[in-house]
C-alpha atoms as a PDB file:
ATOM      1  CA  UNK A   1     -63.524 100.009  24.186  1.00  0.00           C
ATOM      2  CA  UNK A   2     -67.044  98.912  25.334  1.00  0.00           C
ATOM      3  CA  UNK A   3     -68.206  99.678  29.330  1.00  0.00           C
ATOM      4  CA  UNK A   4     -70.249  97.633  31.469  1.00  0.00           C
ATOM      5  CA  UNK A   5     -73.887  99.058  33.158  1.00  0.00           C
ATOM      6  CA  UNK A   6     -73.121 100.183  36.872  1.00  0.00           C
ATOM      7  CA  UNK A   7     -75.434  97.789  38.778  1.00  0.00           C
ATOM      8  CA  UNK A   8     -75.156  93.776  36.801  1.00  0.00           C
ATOM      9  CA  UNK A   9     -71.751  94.260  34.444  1.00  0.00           C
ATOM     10  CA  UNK A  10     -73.652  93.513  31.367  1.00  0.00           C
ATOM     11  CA  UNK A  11     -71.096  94.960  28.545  1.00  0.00           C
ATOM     12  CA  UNK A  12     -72.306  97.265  25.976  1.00  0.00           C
ATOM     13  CA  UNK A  13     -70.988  98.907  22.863  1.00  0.00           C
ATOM     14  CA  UNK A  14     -70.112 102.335  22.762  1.00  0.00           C
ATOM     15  CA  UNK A  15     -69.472 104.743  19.738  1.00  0.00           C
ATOM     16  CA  UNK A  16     -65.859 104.474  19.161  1.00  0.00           C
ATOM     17  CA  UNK A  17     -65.995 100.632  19.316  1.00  0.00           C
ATOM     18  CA  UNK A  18     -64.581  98.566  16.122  1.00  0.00           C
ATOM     19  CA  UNK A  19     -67.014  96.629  14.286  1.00  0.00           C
ATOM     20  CA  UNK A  20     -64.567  93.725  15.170  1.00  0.00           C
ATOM     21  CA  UNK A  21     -65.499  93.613  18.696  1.00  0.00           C
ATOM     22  CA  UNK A  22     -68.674  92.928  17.751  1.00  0.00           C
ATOM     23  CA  UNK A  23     -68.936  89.104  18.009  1.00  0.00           C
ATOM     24  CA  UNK A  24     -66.877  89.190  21.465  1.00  0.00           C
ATOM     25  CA  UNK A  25     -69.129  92.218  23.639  1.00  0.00           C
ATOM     26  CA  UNK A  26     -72.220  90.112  21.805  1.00  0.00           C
ATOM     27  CA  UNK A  27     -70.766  87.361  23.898  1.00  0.00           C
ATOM     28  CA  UNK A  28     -69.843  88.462  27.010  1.00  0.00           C
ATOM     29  CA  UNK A  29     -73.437  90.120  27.346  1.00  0.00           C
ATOM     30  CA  UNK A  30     -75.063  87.131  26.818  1.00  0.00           C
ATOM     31  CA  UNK A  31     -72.690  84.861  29.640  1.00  0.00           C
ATOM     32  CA  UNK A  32     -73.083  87.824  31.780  1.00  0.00           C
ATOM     33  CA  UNK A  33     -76.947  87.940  31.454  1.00  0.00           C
ATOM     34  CA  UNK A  34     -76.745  83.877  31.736  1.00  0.00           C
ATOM     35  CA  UNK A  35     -74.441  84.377  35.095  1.00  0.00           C
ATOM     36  CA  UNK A  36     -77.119  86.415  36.565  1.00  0.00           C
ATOM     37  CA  UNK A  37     -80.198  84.376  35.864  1.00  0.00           C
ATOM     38  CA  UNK A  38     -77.914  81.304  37.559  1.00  0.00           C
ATOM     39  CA  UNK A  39     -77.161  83.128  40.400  1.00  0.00           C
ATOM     40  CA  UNK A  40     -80.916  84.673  40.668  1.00  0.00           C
ATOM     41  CA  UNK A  41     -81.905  80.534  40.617  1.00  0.00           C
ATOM     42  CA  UNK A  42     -84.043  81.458  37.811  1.00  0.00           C
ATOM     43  CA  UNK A  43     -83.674  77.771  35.790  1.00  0.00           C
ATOM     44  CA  UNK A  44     -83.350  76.882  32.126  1.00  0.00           C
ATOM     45  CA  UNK A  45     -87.003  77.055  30.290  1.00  0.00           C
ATOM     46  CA  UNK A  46     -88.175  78.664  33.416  1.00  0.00           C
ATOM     47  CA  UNK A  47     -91.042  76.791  34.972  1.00  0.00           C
ATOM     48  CA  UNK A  48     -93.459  79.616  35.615  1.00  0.00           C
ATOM     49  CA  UNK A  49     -93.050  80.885  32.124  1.00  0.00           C
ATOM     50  CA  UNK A  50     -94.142  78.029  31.009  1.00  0.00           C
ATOM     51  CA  UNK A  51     -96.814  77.645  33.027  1.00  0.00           C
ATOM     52  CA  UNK A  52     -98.044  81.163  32.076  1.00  0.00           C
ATOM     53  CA  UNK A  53     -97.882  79.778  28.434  1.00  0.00           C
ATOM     54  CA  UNK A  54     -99.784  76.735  29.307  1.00  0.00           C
ATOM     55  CA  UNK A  55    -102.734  78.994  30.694  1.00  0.00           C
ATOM     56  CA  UNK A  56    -102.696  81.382  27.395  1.00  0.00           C
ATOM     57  CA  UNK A  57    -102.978  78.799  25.199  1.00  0.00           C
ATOM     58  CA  UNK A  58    -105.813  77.233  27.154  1.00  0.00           C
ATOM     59  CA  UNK A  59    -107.797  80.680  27.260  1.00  0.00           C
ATOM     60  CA  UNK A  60    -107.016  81.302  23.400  1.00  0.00           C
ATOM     61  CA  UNK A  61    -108.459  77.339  23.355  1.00  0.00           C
ATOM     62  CA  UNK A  62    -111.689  78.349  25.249  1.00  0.00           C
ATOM     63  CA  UNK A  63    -112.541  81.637  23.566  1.00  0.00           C
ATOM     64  CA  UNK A  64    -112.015  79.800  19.981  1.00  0.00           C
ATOM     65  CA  UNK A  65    -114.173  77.201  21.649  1.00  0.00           C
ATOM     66  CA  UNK A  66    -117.387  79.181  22.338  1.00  0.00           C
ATOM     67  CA  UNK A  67    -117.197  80.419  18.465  1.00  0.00           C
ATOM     68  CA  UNK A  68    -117.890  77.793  17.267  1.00  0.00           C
ATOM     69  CA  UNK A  69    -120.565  77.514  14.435  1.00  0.00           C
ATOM     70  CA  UNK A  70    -123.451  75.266  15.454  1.00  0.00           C
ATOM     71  CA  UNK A  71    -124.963  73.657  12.267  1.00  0.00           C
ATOM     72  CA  UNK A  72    -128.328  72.575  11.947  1.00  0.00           C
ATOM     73  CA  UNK A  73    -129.302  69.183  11.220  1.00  0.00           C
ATOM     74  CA  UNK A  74    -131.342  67.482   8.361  1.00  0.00           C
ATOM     75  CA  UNK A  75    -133.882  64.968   9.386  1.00  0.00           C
ATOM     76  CA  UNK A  76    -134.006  61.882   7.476  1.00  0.00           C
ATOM     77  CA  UNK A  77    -138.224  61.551   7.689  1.00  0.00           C
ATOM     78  CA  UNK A  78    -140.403  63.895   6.674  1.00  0.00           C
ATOM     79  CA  UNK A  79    -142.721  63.000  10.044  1.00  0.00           C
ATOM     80  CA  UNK A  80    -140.144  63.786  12.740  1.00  0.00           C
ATOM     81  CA  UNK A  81    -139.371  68.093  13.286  1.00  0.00           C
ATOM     82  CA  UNK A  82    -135.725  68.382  13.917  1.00  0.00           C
ATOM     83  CA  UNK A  83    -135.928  72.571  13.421  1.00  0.00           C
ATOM     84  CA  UNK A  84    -134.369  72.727  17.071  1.00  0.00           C
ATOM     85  CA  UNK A  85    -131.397  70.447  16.257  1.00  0.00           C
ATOM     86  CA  UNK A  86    -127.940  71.245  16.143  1.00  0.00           C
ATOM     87  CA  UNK A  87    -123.905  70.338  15.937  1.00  0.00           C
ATOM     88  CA  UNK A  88    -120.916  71.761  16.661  1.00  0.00           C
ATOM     89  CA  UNK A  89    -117.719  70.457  16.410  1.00  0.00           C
ATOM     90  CA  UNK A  90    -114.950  71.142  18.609  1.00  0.00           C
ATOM     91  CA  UNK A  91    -111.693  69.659  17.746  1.00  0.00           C
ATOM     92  CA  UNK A  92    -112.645  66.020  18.538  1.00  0.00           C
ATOM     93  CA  UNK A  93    -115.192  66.672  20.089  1.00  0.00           C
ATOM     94  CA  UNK A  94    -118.930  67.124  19.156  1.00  0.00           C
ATOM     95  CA  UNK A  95    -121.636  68.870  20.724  1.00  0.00           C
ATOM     96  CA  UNK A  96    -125.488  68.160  20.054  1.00  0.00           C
ATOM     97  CA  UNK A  97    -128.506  70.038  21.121  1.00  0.00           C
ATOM     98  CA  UNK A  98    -131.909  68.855  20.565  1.00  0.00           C
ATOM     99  CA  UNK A  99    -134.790  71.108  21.522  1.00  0.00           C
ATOM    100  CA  UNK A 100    -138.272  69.979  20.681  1.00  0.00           C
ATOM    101  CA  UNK A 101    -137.583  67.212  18.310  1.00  0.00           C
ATOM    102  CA  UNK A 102    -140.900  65.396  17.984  1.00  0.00           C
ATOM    103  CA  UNK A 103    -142.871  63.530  15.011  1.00  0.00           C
ATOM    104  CA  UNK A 104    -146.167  64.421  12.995  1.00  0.00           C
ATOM    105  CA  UNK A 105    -149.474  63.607  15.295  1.00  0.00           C
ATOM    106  CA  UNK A 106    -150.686  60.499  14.581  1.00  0.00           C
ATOM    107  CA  UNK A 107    -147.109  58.638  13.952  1.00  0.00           C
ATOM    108  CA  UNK A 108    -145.344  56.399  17.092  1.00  0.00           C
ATOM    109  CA  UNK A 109    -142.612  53.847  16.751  1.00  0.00           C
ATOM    110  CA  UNK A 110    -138.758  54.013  16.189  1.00  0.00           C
ATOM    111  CA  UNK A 111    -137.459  56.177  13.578  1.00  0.00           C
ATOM    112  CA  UNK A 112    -134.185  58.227  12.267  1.00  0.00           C
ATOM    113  CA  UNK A 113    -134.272  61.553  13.345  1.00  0.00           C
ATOM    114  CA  UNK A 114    -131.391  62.888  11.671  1.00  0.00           C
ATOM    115  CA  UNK A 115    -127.288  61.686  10.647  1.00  0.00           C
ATOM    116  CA  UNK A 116    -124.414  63.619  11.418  1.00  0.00           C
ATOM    117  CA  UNK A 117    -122.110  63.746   8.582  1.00  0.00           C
ATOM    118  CA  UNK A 118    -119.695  60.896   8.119  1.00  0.00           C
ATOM    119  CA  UNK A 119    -116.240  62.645   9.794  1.00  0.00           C
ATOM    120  CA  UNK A 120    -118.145  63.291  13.343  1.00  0.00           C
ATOM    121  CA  UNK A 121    -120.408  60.243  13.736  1.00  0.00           C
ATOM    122  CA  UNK A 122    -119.304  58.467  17.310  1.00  0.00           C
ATOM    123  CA  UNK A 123    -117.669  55.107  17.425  1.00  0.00           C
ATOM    124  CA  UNK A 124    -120.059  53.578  19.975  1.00  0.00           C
ATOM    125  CA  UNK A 125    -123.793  53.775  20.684  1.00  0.00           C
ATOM    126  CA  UNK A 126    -124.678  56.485  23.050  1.00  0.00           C
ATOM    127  CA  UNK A 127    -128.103  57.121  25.090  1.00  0.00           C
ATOM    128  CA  UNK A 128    -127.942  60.692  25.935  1.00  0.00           C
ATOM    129  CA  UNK A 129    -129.892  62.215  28.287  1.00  0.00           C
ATOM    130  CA  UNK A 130    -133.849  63.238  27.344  1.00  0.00           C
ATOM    131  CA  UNK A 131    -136.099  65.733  29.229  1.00  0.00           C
ATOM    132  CA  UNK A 132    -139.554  65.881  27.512  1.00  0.00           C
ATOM    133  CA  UNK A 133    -141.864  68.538  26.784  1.00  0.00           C
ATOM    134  CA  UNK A 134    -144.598  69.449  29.081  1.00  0.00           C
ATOM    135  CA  UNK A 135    -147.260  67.162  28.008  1.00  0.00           C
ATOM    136  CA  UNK A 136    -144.668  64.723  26.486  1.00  0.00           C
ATOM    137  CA  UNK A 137    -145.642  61.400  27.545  1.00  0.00           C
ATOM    138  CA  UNK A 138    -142.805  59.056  29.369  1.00  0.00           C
ATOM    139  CA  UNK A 139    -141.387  56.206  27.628  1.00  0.00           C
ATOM    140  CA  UNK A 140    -139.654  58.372  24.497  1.00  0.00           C
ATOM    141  CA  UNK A 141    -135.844  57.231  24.452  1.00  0.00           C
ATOM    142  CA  UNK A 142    -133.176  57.941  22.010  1.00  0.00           C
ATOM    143  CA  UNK A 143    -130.316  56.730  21.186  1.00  0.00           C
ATOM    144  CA  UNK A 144    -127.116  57.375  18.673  1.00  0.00           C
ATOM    145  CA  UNK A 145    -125.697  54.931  17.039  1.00  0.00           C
ATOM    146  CA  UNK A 146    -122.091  54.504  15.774  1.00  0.00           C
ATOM    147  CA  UNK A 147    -123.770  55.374  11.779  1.00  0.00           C
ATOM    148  CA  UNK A 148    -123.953  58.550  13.647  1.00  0.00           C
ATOM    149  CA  UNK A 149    -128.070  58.175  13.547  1.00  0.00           C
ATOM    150  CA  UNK A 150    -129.758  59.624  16.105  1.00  0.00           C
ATOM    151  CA  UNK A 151    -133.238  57.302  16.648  1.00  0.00           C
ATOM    152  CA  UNK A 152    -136.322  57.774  18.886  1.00  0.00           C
ATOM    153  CA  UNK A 153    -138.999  55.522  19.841  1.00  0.00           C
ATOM    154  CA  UNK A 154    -141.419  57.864  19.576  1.00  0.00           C
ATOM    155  CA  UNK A 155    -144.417  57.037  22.180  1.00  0.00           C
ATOM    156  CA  UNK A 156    -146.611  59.908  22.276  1.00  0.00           C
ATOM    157  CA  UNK A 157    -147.049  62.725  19.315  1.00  0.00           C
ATOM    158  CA  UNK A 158    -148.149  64.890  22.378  1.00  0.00           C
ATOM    159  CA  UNK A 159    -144.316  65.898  23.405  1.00  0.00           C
ATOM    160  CA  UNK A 160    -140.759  66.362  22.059  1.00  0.00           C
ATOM    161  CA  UNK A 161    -137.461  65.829  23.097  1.00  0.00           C
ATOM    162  CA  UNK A 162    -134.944  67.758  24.376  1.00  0.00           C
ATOM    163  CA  UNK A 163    -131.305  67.005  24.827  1.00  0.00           C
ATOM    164  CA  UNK A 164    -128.104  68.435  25.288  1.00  0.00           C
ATOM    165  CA  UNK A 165    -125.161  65.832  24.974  1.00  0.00           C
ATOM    166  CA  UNK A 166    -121.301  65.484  23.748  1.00  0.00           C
ATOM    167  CA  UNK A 167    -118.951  62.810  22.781  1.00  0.00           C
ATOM    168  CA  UNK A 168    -115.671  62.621  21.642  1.00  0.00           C
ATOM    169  CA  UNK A 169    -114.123  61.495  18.151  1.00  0.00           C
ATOM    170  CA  UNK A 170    -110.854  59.604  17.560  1.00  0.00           C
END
């Protein structure tokens, strides 16, 4: 015959129980357990479990976030330095750095810098914002357009751009 503990009644099976009862002490410890988080006002998919969840998978979200790989870019004209230049993608969204992206002395006017590859190129055009090199004369813009070019207007050989921007992909 199976007991109960001493403090909650939970039934358990003891050593000269039949296999047959099995099925029923299975049950009763499960209403019993059941009874008690009812009367403890603990509800069903308990609210601060999930909550606790929520948060986990938002840290394990942030940590896989900060490995991600950046991955230089290729520039599309041999005049314009894009060494500093990076990507990263982030589940939809995409990061890109530019440090010190400027073009061969001698060479102004609008030009393609580099293209990010076809999957992570942003629906609209965006003008992110530029800081310029000391010495970088005002006037340089850039913009990205929904081919996913990124194009200066390149005033001054004296300076380069630097950026730091993201956007988000459907």
């Amino acid at each position: 015959m199976s007991l109960v503990t001493p403090q909650y009644s939970i039934p358990y099976l003891t050593p000269g129980d039949r296999m047959a009862n099995i099925p029923a002490v299975d049950k009763a410890q499960a209403e019993r357990i059941e009874s008690l988080l009812e009367t403890a006002n603990v509800p069903p998919g308990n609210p601060d479990l999930n909550s606790v969840l929520a948060r986990l998978n938002q840290l394990e979200a942030d940590t896989s976030r900060r490995k991600v790989p950046w991955t230089p870019v290729i520039a599309q004209e041999s005049s314009i330095d894009v060494s500093g230049c990076f990507y990263a993608v982030d589940g939809n969204t995409v990061h890109v750095r530019i440090w010190n992206m400027r073009r061969s002395a001698g060479i102004t006017g609008t030009a393609t810098a580099f293209v990010i590859p076809e999957p992570y190129r942003p629906s609209m055009e965006i003008t992110p914002p530029i800081l310029t090199e000391t010495g970088g004369a005002p006037g340089h813009s850039i913009w990205f357009s929904p081919g996913g070019q990124l194009r200066g207007s390149f005033v001054s050989t004296t300076g380069g751009y630097r950026s730091q921007f993201s956007y988000y992909i459907d």
